[in-house]
Protein backbone atom coordinates (compact mmCIF):
# COMPACT_ATOMS: atom_id res chain seq x y z
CA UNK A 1 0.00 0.00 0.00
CA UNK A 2 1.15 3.14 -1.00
CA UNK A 3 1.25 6.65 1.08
CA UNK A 4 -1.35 8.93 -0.30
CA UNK A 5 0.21 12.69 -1.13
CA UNK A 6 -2.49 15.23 -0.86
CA UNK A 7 -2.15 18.92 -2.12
CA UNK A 8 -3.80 22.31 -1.04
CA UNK A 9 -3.43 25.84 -3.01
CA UNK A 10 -2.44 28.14 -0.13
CA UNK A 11 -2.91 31.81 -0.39
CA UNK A 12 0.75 33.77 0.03
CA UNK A 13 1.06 36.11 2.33
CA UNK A 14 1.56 39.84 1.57
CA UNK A 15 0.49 41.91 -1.50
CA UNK A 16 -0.78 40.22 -4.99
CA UNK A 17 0.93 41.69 -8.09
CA UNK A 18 -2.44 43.35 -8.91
CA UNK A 19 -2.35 45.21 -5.91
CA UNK A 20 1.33 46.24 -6.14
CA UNK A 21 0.59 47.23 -9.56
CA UNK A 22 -2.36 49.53 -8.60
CA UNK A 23 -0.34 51.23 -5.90
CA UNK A 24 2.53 51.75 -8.34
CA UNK A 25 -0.17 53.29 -10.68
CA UNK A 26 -1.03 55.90 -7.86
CA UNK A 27 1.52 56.72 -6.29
CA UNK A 28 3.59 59.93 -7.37
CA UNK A 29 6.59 59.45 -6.58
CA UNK A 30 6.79 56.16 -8.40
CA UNK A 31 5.86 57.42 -11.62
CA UNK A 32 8.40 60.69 -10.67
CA UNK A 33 11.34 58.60 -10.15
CA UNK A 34 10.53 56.18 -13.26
CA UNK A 35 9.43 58.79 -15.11
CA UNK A 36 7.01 56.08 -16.72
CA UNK A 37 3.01 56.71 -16.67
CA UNK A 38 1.64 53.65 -18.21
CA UNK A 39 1.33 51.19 -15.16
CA UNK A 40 0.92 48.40 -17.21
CA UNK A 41 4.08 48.53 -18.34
CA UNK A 42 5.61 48.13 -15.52
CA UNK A 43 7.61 44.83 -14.67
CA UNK A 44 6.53 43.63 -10.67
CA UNK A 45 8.50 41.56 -8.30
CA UNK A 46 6.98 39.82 -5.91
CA UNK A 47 5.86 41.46 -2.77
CA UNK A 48 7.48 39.86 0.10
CA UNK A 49 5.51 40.40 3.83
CA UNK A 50 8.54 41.10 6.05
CA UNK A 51 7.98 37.79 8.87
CA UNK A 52 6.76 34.31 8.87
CA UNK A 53 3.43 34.89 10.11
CA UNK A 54 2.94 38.93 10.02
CA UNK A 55 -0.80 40.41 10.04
CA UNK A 56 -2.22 43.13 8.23
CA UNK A 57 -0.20 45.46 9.91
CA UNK A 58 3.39 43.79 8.85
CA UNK A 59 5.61 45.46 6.71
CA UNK A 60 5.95 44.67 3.21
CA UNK A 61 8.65 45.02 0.29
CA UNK A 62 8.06 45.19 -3.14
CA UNK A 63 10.22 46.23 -6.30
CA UNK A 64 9.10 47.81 -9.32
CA UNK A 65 10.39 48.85 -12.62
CA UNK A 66 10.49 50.59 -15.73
CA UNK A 67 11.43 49.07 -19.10
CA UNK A 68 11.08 52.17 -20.72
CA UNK A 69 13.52 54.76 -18.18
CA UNK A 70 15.09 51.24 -17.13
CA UNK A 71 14.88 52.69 -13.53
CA UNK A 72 13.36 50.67 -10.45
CA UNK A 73 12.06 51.89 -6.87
CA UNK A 74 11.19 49.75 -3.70
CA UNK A 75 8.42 50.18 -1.74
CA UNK A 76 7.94 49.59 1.40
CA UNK A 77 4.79 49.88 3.38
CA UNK A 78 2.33 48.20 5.75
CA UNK A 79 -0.10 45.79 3.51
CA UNK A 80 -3.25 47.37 5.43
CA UNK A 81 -2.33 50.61 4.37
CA UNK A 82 -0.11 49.92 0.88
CA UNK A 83 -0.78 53.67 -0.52
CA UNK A 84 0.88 54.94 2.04
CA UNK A 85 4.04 53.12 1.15
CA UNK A 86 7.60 54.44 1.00
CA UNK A 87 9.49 54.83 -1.96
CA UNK A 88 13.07 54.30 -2.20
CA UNK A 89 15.56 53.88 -5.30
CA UNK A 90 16.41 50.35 -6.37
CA UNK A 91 19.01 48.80 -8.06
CA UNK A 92 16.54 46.04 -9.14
CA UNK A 93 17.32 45.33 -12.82
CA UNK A 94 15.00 41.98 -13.74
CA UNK A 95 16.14 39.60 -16.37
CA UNK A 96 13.72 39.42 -19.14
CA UNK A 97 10.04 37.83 -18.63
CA UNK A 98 8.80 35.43 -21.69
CA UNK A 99 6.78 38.57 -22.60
CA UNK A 100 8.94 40.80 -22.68
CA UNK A 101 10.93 38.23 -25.02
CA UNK A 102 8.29 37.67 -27.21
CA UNK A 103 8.45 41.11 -28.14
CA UNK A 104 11.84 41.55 -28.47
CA UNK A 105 11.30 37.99 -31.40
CA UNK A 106 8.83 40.08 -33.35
CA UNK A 107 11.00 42.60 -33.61
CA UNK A 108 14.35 40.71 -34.68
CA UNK A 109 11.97 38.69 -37.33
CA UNK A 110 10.76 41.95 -38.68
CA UNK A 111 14.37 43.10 -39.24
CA UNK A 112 15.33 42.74 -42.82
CA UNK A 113 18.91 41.45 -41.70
CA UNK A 114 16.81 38.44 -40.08
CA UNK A 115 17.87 34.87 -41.80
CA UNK A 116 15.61 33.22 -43.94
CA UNK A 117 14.50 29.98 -43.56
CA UNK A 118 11.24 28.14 -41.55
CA UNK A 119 13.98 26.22 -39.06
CA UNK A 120 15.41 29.22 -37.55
CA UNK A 121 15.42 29.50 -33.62
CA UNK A 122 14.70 32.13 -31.47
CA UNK A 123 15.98 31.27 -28.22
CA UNK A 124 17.36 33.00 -25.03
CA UNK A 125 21.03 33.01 -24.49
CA UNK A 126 23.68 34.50 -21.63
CA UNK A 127 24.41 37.22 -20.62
CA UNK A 128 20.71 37.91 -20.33
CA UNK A 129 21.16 41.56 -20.81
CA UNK A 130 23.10 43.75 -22.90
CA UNK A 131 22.29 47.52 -21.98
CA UNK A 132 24.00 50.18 -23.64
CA UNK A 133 25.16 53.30 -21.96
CA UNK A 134 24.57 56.36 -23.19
CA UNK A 135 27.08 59.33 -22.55
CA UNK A 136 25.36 61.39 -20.37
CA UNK A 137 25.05 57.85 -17.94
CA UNK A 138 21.44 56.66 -18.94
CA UNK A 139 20.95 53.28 -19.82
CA UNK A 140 18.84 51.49 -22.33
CA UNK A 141 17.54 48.26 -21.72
CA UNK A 142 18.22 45.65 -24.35
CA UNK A 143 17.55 42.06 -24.00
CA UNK A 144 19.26 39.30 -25.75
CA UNK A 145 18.36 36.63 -28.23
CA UNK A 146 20.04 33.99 -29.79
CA UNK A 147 19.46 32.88 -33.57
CA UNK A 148 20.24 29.65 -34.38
CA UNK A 149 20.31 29.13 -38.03
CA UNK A 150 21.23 25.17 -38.56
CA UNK A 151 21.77 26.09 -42.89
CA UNK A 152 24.14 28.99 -41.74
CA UNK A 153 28.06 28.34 -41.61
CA UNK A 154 27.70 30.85 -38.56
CA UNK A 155 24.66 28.69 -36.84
CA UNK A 156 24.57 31.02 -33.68
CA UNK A 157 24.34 34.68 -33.52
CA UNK A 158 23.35 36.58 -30.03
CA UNK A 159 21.80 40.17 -30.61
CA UNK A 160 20.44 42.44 -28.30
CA UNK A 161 17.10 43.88 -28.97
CA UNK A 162 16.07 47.69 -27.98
CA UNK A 163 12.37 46.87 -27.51
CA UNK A 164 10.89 50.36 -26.54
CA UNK A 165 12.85 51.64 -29.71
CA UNK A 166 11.72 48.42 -31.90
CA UNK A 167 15.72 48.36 -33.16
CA UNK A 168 18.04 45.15 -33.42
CA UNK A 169 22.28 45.56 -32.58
CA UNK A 170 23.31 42.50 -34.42
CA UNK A 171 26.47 42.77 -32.32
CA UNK A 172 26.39 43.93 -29.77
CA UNK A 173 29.39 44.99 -27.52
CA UNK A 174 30.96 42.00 -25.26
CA UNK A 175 28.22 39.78 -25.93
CA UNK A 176 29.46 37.48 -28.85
CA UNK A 177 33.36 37.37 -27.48
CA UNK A 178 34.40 33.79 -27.11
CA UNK A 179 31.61 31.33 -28.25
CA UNK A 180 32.07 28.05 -30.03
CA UNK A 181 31.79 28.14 -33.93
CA UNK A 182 29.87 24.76 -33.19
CA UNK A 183 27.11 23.51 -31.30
CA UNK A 184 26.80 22.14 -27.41
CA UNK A 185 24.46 20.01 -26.20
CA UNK A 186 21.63 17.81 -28.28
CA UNK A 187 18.61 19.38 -27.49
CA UNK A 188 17.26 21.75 -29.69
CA UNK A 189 16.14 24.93 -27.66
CA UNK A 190 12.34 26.05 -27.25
CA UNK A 191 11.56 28.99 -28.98
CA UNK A 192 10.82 32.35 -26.88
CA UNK A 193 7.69 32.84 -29.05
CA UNK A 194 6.55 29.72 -27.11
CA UNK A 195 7.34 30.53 -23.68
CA UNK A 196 4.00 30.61 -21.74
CA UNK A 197 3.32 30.70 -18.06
CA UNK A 198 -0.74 29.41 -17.74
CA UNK A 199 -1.13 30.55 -13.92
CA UNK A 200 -1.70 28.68 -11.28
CA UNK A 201 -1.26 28.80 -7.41
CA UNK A 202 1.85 29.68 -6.06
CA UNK A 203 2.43 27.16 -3.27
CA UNK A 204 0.63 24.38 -2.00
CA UNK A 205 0.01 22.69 1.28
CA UNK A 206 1.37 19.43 0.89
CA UNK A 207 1.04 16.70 2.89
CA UNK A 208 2.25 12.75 2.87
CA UNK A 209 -0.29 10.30 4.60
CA UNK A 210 0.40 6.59 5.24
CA UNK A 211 -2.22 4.81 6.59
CA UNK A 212 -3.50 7.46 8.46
CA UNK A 213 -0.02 8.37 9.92
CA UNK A 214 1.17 11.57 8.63
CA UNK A 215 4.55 11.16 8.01
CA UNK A 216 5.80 14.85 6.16
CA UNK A 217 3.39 18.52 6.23
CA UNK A 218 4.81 21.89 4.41
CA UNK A 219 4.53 24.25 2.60
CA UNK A 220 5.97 24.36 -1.23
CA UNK A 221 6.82 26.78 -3.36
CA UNK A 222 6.97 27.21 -7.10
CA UNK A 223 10.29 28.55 -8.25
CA UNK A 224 8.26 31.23 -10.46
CA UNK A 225 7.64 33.15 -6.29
CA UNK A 226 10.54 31.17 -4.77
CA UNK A 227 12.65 33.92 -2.41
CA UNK A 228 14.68 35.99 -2.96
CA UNK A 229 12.91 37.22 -5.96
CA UNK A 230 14.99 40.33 -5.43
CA UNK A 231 17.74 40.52 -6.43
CA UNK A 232 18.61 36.88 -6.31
CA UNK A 233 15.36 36.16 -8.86
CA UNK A 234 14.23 32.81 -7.39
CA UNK A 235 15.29 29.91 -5.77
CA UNK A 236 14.17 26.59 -7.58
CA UNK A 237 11.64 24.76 -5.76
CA UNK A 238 11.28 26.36 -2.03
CA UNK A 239 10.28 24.30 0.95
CA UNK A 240 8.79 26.20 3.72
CA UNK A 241 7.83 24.96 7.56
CA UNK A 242 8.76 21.18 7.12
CA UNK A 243 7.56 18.95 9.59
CA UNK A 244 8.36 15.31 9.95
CA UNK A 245 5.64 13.14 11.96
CA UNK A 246 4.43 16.74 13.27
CA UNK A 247 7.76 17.71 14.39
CA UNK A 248 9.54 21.20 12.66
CA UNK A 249 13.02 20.01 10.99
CA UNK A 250 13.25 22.73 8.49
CA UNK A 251 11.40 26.65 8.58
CA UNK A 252 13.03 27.38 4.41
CA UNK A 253 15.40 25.33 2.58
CA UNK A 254 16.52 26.72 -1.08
CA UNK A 255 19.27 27.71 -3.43
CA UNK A 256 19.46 31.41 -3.57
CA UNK A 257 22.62 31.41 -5.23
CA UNK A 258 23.55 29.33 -8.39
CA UNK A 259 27.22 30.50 -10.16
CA UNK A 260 28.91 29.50 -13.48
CA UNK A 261 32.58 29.93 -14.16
CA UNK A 262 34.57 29.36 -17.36
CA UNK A 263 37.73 27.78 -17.49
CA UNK A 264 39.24 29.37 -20.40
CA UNK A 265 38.40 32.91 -20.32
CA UNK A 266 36.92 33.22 -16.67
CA UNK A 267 34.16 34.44 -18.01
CA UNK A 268 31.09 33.98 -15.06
CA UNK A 269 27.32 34.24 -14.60
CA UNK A 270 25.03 34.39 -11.63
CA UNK A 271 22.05 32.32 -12.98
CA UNK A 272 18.24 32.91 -11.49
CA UNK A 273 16.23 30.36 -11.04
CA UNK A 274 12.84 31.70 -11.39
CA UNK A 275 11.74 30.79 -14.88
CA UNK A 276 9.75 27.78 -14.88
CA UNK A 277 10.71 25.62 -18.35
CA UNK A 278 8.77 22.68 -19.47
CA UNK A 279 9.16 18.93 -18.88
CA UNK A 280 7.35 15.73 -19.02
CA UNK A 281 4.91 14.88 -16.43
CA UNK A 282 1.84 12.31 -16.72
CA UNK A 283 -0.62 12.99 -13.94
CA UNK A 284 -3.14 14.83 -12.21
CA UNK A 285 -3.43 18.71 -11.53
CA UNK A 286 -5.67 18.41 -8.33
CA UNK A 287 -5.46 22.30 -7.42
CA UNK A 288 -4.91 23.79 -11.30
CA UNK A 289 -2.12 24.02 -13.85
CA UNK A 290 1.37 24.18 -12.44
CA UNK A 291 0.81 21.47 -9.88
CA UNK A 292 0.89 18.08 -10.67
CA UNK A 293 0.41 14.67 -8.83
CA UNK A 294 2.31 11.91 -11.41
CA UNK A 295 1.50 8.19 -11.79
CA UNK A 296 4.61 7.87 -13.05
CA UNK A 297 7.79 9.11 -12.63
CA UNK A 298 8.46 13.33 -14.49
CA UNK A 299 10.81 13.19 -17.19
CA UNK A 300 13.33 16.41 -16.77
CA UNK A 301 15.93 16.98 -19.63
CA UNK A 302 18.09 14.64 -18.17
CA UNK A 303 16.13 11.92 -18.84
CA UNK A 304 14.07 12.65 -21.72
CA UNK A 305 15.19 12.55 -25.73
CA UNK A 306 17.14 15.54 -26.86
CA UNK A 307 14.30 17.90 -27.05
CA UNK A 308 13.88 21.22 -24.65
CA UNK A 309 9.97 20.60 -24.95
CA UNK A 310 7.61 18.82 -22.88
CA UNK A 311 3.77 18.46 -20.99
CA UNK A 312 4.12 20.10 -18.01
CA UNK A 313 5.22 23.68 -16.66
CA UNK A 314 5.50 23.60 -12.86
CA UNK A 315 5.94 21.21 -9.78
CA UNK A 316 5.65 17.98 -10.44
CA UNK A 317 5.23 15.49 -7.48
CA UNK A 318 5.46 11.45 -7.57
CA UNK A 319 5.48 8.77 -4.64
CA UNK A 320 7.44 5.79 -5.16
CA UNK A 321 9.67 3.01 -3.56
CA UNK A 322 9.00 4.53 0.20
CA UNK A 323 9.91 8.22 -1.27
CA UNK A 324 8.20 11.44 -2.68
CA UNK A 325 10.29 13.39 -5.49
CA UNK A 326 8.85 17.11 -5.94
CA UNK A 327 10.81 18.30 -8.67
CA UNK A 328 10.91 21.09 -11.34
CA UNK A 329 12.91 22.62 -14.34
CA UNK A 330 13.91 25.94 -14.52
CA UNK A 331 16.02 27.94 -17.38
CA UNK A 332 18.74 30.58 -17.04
CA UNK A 333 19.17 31.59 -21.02
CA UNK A 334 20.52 27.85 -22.36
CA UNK A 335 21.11 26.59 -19.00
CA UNK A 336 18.95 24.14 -17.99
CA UNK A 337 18.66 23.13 -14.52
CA UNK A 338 16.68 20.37 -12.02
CA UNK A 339 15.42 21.65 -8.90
CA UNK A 340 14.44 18.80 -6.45
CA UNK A 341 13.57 17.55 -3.15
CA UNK A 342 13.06 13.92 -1.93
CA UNK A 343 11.25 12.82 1.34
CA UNK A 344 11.59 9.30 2.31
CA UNK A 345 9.42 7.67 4.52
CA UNK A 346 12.29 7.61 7.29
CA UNK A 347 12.49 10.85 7.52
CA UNK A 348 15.54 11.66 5.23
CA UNK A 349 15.27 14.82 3.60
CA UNK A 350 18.08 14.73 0.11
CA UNK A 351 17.82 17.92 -1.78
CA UNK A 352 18.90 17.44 -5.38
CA UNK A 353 20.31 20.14 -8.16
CA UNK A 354 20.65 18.82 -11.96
CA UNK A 355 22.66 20.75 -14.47
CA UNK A 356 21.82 20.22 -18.49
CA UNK A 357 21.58 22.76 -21.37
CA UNK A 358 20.06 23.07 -24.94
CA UNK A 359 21.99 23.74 -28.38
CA UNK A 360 24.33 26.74 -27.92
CA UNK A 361 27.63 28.20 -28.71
CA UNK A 362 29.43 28.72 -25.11
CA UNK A 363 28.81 25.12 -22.51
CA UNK A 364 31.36 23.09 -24.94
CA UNK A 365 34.00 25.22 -23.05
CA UNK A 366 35.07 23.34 -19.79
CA UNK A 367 33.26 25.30 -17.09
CA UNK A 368 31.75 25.17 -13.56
CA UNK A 369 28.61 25.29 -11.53
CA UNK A 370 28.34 26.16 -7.73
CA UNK A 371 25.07 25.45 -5.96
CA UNK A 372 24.49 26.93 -2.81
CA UNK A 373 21.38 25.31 -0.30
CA UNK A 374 20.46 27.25 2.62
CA UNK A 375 18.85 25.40 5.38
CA UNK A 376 17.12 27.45 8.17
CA UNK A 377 16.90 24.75 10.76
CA UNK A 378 14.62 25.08 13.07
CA UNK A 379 14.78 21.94 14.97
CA UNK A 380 11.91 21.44 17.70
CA UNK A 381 11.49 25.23 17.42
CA UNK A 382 13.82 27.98 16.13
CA UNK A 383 16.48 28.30 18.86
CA UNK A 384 18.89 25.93 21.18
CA UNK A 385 20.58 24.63 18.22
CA UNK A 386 23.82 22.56 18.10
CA UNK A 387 26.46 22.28 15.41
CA UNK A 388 28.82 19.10 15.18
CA UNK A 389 31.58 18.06 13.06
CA UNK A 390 32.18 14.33 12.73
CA UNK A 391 35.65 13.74 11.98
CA UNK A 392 37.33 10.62 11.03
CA UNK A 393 39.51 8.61 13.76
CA UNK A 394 41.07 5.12 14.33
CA UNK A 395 38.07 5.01 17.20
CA UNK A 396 35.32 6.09 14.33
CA UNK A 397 33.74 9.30 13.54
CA UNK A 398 34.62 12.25 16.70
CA UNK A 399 32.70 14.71 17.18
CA UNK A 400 33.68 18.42 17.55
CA UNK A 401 30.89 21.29 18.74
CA UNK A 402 31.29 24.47 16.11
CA UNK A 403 30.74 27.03 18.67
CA UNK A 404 31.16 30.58 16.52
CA UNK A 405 30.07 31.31 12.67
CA UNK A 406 32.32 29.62 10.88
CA UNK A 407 33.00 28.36 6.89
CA UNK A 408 33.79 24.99 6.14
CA UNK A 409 35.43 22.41 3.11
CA UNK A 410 34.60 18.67 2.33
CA UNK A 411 38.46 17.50 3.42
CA UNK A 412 39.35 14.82 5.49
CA UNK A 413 39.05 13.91 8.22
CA UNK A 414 35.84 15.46 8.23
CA UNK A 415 32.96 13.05 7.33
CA UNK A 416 29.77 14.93 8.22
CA UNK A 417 28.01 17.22 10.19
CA UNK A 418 24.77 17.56 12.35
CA UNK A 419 22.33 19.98 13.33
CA UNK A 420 20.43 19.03 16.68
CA UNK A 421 18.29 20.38 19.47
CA UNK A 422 20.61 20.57 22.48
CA UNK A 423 17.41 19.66 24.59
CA UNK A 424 16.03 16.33 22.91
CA UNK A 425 19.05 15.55 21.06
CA UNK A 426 16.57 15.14 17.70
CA UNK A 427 17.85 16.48 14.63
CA UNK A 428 19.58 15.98 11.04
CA UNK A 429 22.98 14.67 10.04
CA UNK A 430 24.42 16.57 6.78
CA UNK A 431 25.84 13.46 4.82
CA UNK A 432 27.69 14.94 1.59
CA UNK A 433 27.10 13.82 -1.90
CA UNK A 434 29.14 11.47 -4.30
CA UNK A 435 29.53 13.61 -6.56
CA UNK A 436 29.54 17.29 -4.46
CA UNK A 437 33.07 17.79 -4.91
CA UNK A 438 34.64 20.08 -2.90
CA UNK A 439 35.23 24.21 -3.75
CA UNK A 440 37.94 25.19 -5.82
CA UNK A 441 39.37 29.50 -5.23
CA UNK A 442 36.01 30.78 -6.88
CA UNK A 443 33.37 28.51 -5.23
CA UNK A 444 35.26 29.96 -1.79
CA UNK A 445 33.81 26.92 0.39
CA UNK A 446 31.37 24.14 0.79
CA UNK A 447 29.80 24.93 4.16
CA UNK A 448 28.71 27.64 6.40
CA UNK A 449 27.19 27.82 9.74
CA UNK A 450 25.83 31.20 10.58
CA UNK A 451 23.32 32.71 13.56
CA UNK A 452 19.78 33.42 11.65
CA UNK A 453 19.74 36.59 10.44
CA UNK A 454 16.52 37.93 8.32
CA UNK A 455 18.88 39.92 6.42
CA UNK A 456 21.00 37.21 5.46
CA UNK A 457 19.06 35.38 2.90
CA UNK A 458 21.03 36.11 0.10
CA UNK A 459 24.52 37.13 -0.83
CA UNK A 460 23.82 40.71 -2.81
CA UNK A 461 25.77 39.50 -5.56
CA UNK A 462 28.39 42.32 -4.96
CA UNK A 463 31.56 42.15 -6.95
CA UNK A 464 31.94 42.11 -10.98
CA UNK A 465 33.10 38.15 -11.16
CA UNK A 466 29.60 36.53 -9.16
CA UNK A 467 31.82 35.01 -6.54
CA UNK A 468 29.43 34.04 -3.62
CA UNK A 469 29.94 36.44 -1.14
CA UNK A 470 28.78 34.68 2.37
CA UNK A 471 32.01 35.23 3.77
CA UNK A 472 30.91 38.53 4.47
CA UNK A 473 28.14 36.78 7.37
CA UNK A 474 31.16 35.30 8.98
CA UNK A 475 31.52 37.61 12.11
CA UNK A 476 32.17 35.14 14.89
CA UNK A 477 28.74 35.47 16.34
CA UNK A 478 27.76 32.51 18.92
CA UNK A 479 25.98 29.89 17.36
CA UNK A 480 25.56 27.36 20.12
CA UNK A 481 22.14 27.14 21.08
CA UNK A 482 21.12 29.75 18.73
CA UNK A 483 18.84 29.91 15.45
CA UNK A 484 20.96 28.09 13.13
CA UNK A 485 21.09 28.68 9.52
CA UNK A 486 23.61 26.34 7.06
CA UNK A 487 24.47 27.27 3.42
CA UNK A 488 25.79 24.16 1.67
CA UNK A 489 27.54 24.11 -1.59
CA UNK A 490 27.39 21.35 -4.54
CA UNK A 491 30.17 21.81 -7.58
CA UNK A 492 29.47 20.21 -10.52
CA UNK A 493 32.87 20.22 -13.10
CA UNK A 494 31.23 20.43 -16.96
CA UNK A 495 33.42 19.01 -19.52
CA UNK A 496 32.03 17.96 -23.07
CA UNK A 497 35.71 16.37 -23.54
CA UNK A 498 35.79 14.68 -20.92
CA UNK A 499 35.65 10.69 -21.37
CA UNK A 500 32.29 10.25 -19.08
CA UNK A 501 30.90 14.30 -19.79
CA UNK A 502 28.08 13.15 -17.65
CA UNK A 503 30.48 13.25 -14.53
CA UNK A 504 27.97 13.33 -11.72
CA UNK A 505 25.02 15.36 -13.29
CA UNK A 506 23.00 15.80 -10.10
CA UNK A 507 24.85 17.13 -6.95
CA UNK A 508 23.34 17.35 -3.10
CA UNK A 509 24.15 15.67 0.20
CA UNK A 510 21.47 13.61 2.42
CA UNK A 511 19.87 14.78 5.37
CA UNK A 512 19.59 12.01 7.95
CA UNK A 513 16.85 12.25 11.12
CA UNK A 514 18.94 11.99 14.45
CA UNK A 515 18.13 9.67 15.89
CA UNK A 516 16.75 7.97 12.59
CA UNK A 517 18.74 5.28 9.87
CA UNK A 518 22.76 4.66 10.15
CA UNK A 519 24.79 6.04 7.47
């Protein structure tokens, strides 16, 4: 008999986009600052409610901006009383939305330099962006588009498109430096002309039931409103208030921070992970598109035939073999990536990350991803947390208390680590990956145990390279019996040379109830 999975839409809190969008309407000194008075123009992120559980009278954040100026502002406000908001500058430059790449296709197929021929490709490519400074320090905003012309000696072209001014720079400046002449990867991109997103709830309530046991109860999240929207622009597949057999392991677990890094010409990217992409799922959609419950197991581009289509847009979940896999795909330009979770019946929590891409000019270079989890344990409630380090010994595994904020590598002779309750001893054991790795200069490290800090959800991105910059949390503040947050770090080397190319595809360690199964 099989454990029955059950699925509830669940209302998020805060502001809907509708609302942000008719404050942003209103409100002056929005439309001063953007100097933009067609609200429905304007590109939304989401609007986060500042707490777990705040009431009407919680703070909000939300980010808006201007295609047009390419300016955004932040507001900040109570959501009983959102016209009264505060406005601030922001720095909040969002990659494209399919929309705004759909328009940006027209355009480049209306240009007369446009190649002919019904097999041509409009897909997106990296750097998402390619804004062009003007001289007195204005920008325009430009996205990119790749053209992939199979008939053409010169298959892939990126331009960047000047929607507002419906004009095409076929090359555009430090853009097209350094790409393949040849292709990468099988699978033939999706066009943007057929990127859709078809709605649906946000998260769901989802619970697994085994004979009237309830074994796991959380919240999920669809990477499309997975935080930080800004500026980190997603997080894959976001878990939220985890409880095993009623007990709280986990309040979020994510991956705000996803890096590439070229070998050749260092070249690097800080890749969202917000843009739902389609797979193959077979199933049920018990609560409306985007959600599905599978009788069989999804088919993400790692397993499917070299195609970048499929069924299914979303989260798709499917029981199994004493385990539930909630899994997703998500796109970053020709990156393709799987964002997953699995939640065995005993209790052991293994996040997974997937790297693949579709036909381009660049991934044939040898190059490097760094994923980076954060887990907000809250273990039996959010404080009176302790952090272990197993090392190896003659005797078997010893273990060390890490009493101050501290970074971490996968070296011997450590084997693990564990986050418990210092009360009831309960808990998780951090068990890395086969195929993790451990971080070379530019992923900086491979673990980090840092005091809960709101503000410390994501890295800022500062710096020109990417780098991941939690280093910067590292302060030496006490984290025995405290709130206890851990960022955890996958590397995955890509090499299309490379005898097995494959070499570990899917990265993430297993998380192991204390007390619970042996390693």
């Amino acid at each position: 008999m099989t454990a029955q999975v059950i699925i509830e839409a669940i209302g998020r809190a805060g502001l809907s986009a509708d609302q942000v969008r008719q404050v942003a309407g209103a409100h002056p000194a929005v439309l001063t600052h953007l100097e933009h008075t067609d609200a429905d123009q304007l590109i939304l992120g989401e609007a986060v409610a500042l707490g777990h559980e705040p009431g009407e009278d919680a703070e909000f954040r939300a980010n808006v901006f201007d295609p047009v100026s390419n300016r955004g502002v932040e507001l900040r406000g109570t959501i009983d009383r959102p016209e009264e908001a505060r406005v601030l500058p922001s720095a909040y430059r969002p990659n494209p939305r399919p929309e705004e790449l759909r328009a940006a296709a027209a355009i480049l197929r209306a240009d007369e330099r446009f190649p002919a021929g019904g097999d041509v490709v409009i897909y997106q490519p990296m750097p998402p962006l390619a804004d062009l400074e003007r001289p007195d320090g204005t920008t325009v905003r430009r996205p990119t588009l790749g053209v992939y012309s199979p008939g053409d000696d010169n298959r892939h072209r990126i331009v960047a498109v000047d929607v507002a001014a419906g004009t095409v720079d076929w090359s555009p400046a430090g853009v097209t430096a350094a790409l393949h002449p040849g292709d990468c990867e099988s699978h033939l991109p999706e066009g943007v002309e057929s990127l859709r997103d078809r709605g649906g709830p946000d998260a769901v309530r989802l619970r697994v039931v085994d004979e009237g046991t309830e074994l796991w109860n959380l919240v999920v999240v669809r990477p499309r409103a997975s935080a930080p929207q800004n500026p980190g622009d997603g997080s894959g597949v976001e878990l939220r208030d985890v409880r095993y057999r009623g007990r709280l392991v986990l309040r979020q677990a994510h991956v705000p921070i996803l890096n590439v890094q070229y070998e050749e010409d260092g070249v690097t990217f800080r890749d969202w992970q917000n843009q739902e992409t389609r797979f193959s799922a077979v199933g049920t959609d018990p609560v409306g598109w985007g959600w599905r419950i599978c009788d069989r197991s999804p088919k993400t581009i790692l397993e499917r035939p070299d195609n970048d289509a499929g069924n299914f847009q979303g989260v798709a979940l499917h029981y199994a073999d004493g385990e539930l896999r909630i899994v997703s795909e998500i796109s970053a330009g020709w990156y393709r990536y799987v964002s997953e979770w699995r939640l065995a019946e005993d209790g052991v929590i293994k996040p997974r990350f997937g790297f693949a891409g579709v036909r381009n000019p660049r991934t044939c270079m040898r190059h490097r991803h760094h994923v980076y989890w954060r887990f907000d344990f809250d273990v039996e409630g959010s404080a009176n947390d302790l952090i272990e380090q197993f090392d190896d010994t003659p005797a078997g595994p010893k273990p060390t208390p890490i009493v101050r904020e501290v970074s971490r590598k996968r070296r011997k002779p450590a084997r693990f680590w564990q986050v418990t309750d210092k009360s009831s001893g309960r808990g998780h054991r951090i068990v890395p990956g086969e195929h993790d790795n451990t971080a070379d200069a530019y992923g900086i490290a491979d673990l980090w145990f840092l005091r809960h800090r709101a503000s410390e959800l994501y890295d800022g991105n500062p710096g020109e390279n990417n780098q991941v910059a939690l280093d910067r949390f590292v302060n030496g503040e006490d984290v025995g019996g405290t709130n206890v947050v851990v960022w955890y770090a996958g590397h995955f080397r890509h090499d299309q040379n490379a005898p097995d190319h494959h070499q570990g595809h899917i990265v993430g360690p297993d998380l192991i109830p204390i007390p619970g199964p042996g390693i």
